[in-house]
N, C-alpha and C. Protein backbone atom coordinates (compact mmCIF):
# COMPACT_ATOMS: atom_id res chain seq x y z
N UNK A 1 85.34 37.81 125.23
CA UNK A 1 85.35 38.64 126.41
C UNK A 1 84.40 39.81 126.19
N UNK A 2 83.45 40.35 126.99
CA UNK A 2 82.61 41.23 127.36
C UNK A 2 83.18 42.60 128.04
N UNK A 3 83.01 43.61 127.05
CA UNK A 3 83.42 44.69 127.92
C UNK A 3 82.13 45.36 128.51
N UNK A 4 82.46 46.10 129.72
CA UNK A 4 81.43 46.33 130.46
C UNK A 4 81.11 47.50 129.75
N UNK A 5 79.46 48.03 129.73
CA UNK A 5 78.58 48.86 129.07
C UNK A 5 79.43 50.17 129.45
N UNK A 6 79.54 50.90 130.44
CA UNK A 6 80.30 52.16 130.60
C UNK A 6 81.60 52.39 129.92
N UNK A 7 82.71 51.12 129.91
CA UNK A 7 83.71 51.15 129.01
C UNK A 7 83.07 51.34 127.90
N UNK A 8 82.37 50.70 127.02
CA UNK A 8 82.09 50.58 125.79
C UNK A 8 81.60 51.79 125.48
N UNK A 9 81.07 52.16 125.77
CA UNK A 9 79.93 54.08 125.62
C UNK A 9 81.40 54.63 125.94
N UNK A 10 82.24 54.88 126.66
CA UNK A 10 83.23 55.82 126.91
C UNK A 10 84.19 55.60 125.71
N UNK A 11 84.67 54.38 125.42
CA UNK A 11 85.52 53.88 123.99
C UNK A 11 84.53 55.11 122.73
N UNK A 12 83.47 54.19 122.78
CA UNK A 12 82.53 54.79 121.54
C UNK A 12 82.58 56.70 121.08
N UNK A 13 82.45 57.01 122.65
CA UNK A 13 82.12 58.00 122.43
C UNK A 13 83.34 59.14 122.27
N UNK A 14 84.50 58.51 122.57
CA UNK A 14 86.18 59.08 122.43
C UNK A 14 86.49 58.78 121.13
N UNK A 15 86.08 57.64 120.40
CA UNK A 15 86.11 57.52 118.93
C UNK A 15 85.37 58.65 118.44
N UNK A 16 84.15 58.66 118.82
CA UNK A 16 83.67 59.95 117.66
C UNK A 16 84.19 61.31 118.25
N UNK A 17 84.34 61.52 119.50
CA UNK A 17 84.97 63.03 119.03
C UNK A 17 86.05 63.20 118.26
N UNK A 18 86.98 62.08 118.45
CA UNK A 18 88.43 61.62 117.49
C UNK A 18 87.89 62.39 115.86
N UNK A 19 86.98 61.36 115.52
CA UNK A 19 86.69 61.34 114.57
C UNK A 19 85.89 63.06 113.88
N UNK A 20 85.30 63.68 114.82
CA UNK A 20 84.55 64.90 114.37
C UNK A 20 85.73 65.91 114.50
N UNK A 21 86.75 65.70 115.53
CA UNK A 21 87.90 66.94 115.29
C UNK A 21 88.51 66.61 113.76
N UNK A 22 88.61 65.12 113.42
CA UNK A 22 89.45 65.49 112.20
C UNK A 22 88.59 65.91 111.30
N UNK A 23 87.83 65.72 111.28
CA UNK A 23 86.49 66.43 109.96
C UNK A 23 86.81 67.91 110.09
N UNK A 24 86.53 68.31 111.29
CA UNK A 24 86.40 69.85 111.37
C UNK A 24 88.09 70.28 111.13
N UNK A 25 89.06 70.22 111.15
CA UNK A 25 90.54 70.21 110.82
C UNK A 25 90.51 69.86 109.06
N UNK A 26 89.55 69.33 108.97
CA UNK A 26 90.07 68.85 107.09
C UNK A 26 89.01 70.20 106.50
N UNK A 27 87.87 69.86 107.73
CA UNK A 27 86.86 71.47 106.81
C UNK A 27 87.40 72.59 106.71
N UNK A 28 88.17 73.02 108.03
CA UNK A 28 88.99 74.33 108.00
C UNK A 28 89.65 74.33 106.96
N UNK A 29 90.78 73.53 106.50
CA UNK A 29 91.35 73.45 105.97
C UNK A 29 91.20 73.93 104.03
N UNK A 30 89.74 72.88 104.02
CA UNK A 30 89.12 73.44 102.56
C UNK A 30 88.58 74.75 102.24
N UNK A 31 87.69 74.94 103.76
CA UNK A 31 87.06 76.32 103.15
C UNK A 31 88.32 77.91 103.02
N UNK A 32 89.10 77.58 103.87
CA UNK A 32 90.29 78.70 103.78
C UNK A 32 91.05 78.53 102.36
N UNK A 33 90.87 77.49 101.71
CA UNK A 33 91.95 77.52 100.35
C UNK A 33 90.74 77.93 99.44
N UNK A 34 89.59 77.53 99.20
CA UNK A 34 88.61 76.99 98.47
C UNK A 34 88.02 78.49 97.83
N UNK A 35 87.19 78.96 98.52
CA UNK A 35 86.71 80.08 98.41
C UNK A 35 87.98 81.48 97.76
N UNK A 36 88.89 81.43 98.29
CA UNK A 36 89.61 82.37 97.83
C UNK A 36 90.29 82.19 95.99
N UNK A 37 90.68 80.82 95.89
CA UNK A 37 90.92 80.59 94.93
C UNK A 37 90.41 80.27 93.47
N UNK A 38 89.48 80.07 93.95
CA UNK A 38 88.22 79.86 92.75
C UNK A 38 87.34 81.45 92.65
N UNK A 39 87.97 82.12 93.15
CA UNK A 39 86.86 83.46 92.48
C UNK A 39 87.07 83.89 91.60
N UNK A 40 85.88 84.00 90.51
CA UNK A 40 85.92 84.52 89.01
C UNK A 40 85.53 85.66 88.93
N UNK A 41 86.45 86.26 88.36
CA UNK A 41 86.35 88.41 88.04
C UNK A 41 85.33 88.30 86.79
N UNK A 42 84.58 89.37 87.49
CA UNK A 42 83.38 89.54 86.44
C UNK A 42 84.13 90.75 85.41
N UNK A 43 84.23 91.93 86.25
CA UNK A 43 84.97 93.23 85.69
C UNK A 43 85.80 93.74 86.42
N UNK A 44 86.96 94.47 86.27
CA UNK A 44 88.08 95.18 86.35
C UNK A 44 87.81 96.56 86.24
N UNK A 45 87.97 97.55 87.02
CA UNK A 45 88.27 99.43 86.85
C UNK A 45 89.21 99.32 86.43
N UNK A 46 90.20 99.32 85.12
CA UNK A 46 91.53 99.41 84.80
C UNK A 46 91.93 100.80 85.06
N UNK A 47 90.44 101.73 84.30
CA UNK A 47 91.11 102.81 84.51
C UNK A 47 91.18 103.47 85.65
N UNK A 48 90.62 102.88 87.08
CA UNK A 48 90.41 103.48 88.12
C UNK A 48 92.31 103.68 88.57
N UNK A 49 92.78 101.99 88.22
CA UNK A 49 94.01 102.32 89.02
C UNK A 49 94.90 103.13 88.21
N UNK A 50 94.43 103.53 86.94
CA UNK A 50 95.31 104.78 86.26
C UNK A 50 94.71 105.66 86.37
N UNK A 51 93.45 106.27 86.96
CA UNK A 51 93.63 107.87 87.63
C UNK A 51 93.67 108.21 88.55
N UNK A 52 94.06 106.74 89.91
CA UNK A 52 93.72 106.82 90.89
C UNK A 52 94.89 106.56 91.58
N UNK A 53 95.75 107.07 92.86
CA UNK A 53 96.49 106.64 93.81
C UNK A 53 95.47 105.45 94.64
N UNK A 54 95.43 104.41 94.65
CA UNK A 54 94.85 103.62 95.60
C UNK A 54 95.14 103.16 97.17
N UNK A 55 94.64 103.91 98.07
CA UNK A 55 95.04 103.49 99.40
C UNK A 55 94.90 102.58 100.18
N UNK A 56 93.69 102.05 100.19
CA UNK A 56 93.16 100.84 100.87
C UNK A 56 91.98 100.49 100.00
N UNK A 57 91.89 98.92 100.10
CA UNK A 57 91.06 98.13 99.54
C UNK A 57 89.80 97.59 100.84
N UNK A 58 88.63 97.34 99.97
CA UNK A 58 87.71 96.95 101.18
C UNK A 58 86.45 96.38 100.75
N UNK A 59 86.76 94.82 100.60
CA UNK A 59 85.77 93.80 100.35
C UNK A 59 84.20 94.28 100.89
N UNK A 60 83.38 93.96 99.86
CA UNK A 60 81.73 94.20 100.04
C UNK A 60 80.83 93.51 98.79
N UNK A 61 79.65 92.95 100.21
CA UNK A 61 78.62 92.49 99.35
C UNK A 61 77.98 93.55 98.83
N UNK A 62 76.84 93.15 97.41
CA UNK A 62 76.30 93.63 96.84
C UNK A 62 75.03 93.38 96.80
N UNK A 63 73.48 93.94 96.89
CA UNK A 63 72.33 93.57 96.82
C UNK A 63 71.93 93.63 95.50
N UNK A 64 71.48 92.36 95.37
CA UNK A 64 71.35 92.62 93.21
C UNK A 64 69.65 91.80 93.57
N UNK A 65 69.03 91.50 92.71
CA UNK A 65 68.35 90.94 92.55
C UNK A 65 68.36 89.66 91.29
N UNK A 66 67.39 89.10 90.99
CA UNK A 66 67.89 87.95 90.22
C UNK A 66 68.12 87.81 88.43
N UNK A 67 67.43 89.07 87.75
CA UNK A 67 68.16 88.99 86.57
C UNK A 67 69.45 89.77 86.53
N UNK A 68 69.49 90.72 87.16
CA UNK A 68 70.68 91.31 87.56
C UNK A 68 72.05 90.13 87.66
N UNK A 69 72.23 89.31 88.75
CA UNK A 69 72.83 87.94 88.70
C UNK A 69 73.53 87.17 87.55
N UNK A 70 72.14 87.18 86.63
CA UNK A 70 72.27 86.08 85.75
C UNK A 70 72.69 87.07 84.66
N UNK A 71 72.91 88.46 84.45
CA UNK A 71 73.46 89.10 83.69
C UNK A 71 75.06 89.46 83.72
N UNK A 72 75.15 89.53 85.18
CA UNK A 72 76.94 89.42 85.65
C UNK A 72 77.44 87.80 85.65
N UNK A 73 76.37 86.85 85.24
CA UNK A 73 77.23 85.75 84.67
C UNK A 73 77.50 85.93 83.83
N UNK A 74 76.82 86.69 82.93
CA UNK A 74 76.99 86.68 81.20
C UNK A 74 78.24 87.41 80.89
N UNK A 75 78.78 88.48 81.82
CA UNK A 75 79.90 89.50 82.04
C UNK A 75 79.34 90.91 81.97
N UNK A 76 77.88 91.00 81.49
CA UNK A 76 77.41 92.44 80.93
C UNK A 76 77.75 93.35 81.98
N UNK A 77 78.55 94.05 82.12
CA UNK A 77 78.89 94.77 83.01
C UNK A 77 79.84 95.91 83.00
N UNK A 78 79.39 96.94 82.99
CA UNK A 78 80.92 98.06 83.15
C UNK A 78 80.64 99.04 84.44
N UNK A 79 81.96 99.08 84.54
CA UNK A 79 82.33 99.60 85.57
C UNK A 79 83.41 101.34 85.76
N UNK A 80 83.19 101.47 84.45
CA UNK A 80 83.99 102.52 84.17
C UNK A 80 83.39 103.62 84.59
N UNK A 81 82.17 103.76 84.84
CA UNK A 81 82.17 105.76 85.04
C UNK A 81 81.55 105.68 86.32
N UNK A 82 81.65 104.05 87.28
CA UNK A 82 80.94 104.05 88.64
C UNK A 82 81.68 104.36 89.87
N UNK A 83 81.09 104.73 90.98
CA UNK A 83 81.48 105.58 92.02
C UNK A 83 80.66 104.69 93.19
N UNK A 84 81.20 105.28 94.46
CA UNK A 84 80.41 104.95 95.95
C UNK A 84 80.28 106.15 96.63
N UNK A 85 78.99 106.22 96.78
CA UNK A 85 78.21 107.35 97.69
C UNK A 85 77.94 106.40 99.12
N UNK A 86 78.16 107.60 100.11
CA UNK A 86 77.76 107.12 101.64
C UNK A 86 76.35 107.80 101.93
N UNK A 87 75.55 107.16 101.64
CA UNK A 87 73.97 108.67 101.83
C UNK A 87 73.51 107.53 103.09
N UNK A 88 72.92 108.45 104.13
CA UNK A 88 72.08 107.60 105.15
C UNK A 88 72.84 106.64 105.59
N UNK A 89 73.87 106.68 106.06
CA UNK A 89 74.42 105.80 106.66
C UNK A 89 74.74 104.81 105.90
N UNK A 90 74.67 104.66 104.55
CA UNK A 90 74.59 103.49 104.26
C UNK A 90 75.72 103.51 103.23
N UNK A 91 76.46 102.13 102.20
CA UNK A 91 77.48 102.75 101.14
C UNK A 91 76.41 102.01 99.88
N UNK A 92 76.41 102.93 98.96
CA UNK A 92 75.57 102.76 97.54
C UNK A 92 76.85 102.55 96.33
N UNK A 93 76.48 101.67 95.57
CA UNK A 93 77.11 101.74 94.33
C UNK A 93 76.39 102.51 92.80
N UNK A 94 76.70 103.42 92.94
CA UNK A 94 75.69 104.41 91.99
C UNK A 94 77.23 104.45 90.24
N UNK A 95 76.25 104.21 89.28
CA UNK A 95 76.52 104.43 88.02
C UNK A 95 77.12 103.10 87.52
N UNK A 96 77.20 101.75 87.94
CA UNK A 96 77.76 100.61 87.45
C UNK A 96 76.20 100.39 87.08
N UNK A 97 77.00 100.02 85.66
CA UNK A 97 76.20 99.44 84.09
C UNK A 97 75.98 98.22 84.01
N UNK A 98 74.75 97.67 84.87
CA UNK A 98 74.48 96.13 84.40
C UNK A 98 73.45 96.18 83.46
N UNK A 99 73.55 95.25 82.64
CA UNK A 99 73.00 95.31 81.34
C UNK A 99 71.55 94.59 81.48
N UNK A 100 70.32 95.19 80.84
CA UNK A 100 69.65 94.05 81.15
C UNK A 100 69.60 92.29 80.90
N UNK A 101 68.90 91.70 81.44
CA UNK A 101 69.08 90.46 80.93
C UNK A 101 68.04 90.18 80.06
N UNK A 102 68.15 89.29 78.76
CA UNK A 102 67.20 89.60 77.69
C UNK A 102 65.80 88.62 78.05
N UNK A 103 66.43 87.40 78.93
CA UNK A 103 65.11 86.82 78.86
C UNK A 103 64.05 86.85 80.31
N UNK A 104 64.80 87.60 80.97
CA UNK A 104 63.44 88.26 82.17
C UNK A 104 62.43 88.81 81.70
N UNK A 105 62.20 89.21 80.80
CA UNK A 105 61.19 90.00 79.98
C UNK A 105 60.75 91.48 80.89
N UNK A 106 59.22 91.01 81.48
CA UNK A 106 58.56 92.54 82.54
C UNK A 106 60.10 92.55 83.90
N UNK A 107 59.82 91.19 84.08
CA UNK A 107 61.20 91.61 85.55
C UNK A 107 62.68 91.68 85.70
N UNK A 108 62.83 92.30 84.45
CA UNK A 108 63.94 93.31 83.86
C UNK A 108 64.20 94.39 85.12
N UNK A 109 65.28 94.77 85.40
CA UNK A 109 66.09 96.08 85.93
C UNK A 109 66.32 96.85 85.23
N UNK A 110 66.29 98.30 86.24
CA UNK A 110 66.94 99.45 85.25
C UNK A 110 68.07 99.36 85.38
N UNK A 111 69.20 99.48 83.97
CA UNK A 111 70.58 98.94 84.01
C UNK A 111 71.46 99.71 84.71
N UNK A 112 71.09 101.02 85.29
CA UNK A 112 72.37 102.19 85.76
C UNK A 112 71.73 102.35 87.02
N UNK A 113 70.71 101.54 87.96
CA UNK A 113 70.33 102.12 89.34
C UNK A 113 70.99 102.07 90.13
N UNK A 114 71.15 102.43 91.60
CA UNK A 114 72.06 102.53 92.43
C UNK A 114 71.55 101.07 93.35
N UNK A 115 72.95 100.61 94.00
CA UNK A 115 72.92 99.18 94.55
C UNK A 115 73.58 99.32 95.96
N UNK A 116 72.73 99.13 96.67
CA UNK A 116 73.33 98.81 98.18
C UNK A 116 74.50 98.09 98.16
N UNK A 117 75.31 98.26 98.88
CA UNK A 117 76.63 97.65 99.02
C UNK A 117 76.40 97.11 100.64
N UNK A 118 76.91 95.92 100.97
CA UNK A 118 77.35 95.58 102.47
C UNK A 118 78.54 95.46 103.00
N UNK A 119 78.79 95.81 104.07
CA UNK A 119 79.61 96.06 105.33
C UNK A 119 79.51 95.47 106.39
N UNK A 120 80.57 95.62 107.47
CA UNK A 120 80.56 95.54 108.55
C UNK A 120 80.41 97.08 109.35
N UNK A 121 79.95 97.02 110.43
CA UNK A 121 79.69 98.86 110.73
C UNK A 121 80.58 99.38 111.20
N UNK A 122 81.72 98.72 111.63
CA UNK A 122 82.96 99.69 111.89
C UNK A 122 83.47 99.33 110.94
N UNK A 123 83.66 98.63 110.03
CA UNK A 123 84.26 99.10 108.69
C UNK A 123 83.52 100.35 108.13
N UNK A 124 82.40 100.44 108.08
CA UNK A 124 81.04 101.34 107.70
C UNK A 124 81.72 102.60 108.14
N UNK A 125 81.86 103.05 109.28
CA UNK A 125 82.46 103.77 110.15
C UNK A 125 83.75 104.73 109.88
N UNK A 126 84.83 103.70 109.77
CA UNK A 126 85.89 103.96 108.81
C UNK A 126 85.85 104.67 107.65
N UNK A 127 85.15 104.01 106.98
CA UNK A 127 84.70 104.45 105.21
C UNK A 127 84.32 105.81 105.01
N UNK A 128 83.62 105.69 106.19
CA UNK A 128 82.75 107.58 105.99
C UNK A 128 83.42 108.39 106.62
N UNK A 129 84.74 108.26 107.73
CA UNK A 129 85.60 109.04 107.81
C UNK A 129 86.15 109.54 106.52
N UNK A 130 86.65 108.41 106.11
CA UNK A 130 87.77 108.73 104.79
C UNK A 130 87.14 109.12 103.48
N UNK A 131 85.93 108.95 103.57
CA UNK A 131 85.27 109.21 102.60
C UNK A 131 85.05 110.99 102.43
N UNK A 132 84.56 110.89 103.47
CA UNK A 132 84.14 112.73 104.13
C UNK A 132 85.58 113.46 103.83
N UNK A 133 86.78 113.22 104.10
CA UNK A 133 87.93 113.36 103.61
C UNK A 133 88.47 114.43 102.61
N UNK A 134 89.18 115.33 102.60
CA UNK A 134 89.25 116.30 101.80
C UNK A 134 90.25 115.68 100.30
N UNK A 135 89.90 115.24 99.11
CA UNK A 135 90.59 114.72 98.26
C UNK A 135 90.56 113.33 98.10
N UNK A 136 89.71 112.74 99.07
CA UNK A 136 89.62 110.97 99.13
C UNK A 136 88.25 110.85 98.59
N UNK A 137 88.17 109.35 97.34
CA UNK A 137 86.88 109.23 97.00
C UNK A 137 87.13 107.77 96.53
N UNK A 138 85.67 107.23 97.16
CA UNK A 138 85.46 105.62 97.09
C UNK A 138 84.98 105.41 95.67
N UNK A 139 85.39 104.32 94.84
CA UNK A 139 85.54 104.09 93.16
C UNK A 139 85.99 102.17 93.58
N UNK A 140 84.79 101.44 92.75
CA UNK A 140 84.47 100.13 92.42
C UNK A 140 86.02 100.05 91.98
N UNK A 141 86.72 98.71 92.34
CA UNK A 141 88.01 98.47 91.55
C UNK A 141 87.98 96.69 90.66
N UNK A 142 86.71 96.06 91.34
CA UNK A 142 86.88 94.35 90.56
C UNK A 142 85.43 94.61 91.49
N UNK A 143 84.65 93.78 90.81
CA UNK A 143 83.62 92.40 90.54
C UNK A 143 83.94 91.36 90.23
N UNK A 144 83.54 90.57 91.45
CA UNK A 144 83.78 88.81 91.29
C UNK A 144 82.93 87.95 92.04
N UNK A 145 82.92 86.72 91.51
CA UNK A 145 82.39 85.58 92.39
C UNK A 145 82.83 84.86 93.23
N UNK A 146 82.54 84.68 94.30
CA UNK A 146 83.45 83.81 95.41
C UNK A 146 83.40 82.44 95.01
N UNK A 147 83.94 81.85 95.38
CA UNK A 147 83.71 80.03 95.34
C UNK A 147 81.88 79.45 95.40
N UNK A 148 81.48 80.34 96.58
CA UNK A 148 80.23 80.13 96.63
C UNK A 148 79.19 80.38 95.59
N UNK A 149 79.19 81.65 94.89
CA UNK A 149 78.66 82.02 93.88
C UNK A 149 77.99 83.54 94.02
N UNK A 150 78.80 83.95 95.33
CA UNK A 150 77.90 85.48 95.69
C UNK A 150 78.90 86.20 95.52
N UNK A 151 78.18 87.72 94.62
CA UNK A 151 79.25 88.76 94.26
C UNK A 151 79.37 89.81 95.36
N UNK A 152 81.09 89.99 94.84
CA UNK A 152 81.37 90.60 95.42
C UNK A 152 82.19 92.03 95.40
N UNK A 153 81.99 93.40 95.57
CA UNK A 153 82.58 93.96 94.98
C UNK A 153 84.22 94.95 96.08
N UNK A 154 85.17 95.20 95.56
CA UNK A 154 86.49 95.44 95.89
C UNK A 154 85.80 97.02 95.71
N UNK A 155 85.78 97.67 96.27
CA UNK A 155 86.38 98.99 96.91
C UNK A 155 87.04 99.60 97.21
N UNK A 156 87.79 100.72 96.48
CA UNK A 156 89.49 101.48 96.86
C UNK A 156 89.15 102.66 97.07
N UNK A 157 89.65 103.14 98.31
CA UNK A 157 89.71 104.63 98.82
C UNK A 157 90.75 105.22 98.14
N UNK A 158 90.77 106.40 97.17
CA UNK A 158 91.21 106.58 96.28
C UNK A 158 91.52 107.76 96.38
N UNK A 159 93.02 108.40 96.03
CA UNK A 159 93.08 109.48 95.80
C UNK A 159 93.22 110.21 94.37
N UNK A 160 92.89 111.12 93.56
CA UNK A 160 93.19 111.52 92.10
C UNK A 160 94.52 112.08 92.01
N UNK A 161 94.89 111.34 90.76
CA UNK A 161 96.46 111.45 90.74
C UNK A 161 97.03 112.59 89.70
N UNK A 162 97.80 113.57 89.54
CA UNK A 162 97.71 114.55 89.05
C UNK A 162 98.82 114.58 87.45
N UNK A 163 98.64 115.11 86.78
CA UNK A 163 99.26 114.49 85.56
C UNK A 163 100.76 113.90 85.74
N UNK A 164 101.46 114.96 86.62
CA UNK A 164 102.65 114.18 86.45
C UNK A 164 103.26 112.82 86.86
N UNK A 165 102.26 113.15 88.24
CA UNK A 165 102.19 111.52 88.66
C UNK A 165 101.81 110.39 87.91
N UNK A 166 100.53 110.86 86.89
CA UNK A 166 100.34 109.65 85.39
C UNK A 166 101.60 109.70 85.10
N UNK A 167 102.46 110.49 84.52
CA UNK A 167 103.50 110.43 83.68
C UNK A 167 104.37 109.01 84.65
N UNK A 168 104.49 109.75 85.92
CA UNK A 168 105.65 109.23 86.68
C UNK A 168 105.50 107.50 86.52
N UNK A 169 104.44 107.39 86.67
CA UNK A 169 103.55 105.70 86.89
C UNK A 169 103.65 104.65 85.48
N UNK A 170 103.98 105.90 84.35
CA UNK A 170 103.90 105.21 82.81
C UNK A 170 105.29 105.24 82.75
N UNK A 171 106.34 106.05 83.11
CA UNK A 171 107.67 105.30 82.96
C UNK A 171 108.34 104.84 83.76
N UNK A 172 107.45 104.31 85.39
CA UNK A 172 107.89 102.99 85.89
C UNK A 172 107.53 101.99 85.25
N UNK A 173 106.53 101.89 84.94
CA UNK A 173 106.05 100.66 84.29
C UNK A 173 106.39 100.70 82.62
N UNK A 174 107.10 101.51 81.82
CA UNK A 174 107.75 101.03 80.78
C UNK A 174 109.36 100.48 80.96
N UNK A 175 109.93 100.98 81.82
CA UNK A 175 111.29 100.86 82.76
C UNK A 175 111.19 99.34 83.01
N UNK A 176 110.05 98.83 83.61
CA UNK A 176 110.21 97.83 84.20
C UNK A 176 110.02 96.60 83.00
N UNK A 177 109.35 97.22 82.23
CA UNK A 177 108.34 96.05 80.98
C UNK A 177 109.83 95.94 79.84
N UNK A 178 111.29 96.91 79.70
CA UNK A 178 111.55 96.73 78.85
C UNK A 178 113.01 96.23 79.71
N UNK A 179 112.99 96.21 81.28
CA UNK A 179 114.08 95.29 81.88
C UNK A 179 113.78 93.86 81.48
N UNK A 180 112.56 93.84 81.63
CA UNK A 180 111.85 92.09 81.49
C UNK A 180 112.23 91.31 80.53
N UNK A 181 112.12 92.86 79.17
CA UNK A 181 112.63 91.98 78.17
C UNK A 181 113.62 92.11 77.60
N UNK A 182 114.45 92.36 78.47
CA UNK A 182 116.06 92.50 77.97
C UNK A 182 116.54 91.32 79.11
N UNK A 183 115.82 90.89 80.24
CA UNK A 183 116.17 89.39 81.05
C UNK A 183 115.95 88.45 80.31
N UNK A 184 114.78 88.48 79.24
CA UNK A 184 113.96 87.49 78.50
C UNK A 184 114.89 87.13 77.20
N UNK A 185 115.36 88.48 77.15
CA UNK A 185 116.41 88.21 75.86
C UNK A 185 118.13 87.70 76.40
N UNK A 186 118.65 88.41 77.53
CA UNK A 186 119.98 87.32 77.83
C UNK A 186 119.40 86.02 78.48
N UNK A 187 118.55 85.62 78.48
CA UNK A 187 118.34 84.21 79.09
C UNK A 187 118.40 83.59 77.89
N UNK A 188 118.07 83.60 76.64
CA UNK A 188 117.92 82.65 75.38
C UNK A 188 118.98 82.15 75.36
């Protein structure tokens, strides 16, 4: 039996949209797990979140160039005495220590220059409110790689925390580290 040409193109063509919604339903599906879970931390501010009250966090690209890159694969990187300046509208990552990379040779970086950071502009917006802020200051908190392979750096609007509050923060967290192991010990 012969189906007529218009049936057949209408069959055909209800199969493939069938077929392209479930693709796009299985893609959603990967890139929402995918990317988040596979990102590798280059560096950590440990000490940011111990001198820092942290208020809000706020994902941003970074403009590096290419030995730069291949040096935050290697891990060369600190992050300890770096900061975010808002100059010109724009947010800079000034004082993070990438190391050079040894085999770029002439097209080597200087290891402490300041690095454009990216945004969205009302995030942008936001930032330099709180930034401008009397006692609030933006401080790098993680470097990492997405699934894809582009870095990315975590940003905390930060307030400085005053000694007693260190104190207060070191015997929650010994309080809590020596409940753990007094659970760890009636569980045996």
């Amino acid at each position: 039996m012969t189906v007529p040409r218009n049936l057949r193109s209408l069959f055909f063509s209800f199969n493939q949209r069938q077929m392209a919604s479930k693709k796009t339903k299985s893609n959603k599906k990967k890139k929402a797990a995918g990317p988040q879970s596979q990102s590798k931390t280059i560096a950590e501010n440990r000490k940011a979140r111990h001198r820092f009250e942290i208020l809000q966090q706020i994902e941003c690209g970074v403009v590096l160039i290419g030995p730069e890159v291949k040096s935050l694969r290697d891990g060369n990187i600190s992050l300890n005495e770096a900061y975010v300046r808002v100059e010109r509208g724009e947010l800079w990552l000034v004082g993070a220590d990438i190391a050079e990379y040894r085999q770029a040779s002439f097209w080597n970086h200087k290891p402490k220059r300041s690095r454009k950071l990216l945004v969205h502009k009302k995030e942008l917006e936001k930032i330099k409110v709180k930034a401008f802020t009397k006692g609030l200051t933006l401080v790098p908190l993680r470097m990492y790689f997405t699934g894809r392979g582009i870095v990315k750096v975590v940003v905390g609007i930060c307030r400085g925390k005053n000694v007693h509050d260190k104190r207060e923060t070191k015997k929650t967290a010994d309080a809590r580290r020596e409940m753990d192991r007094q659970m760890k010990n009636a569980n045996r």
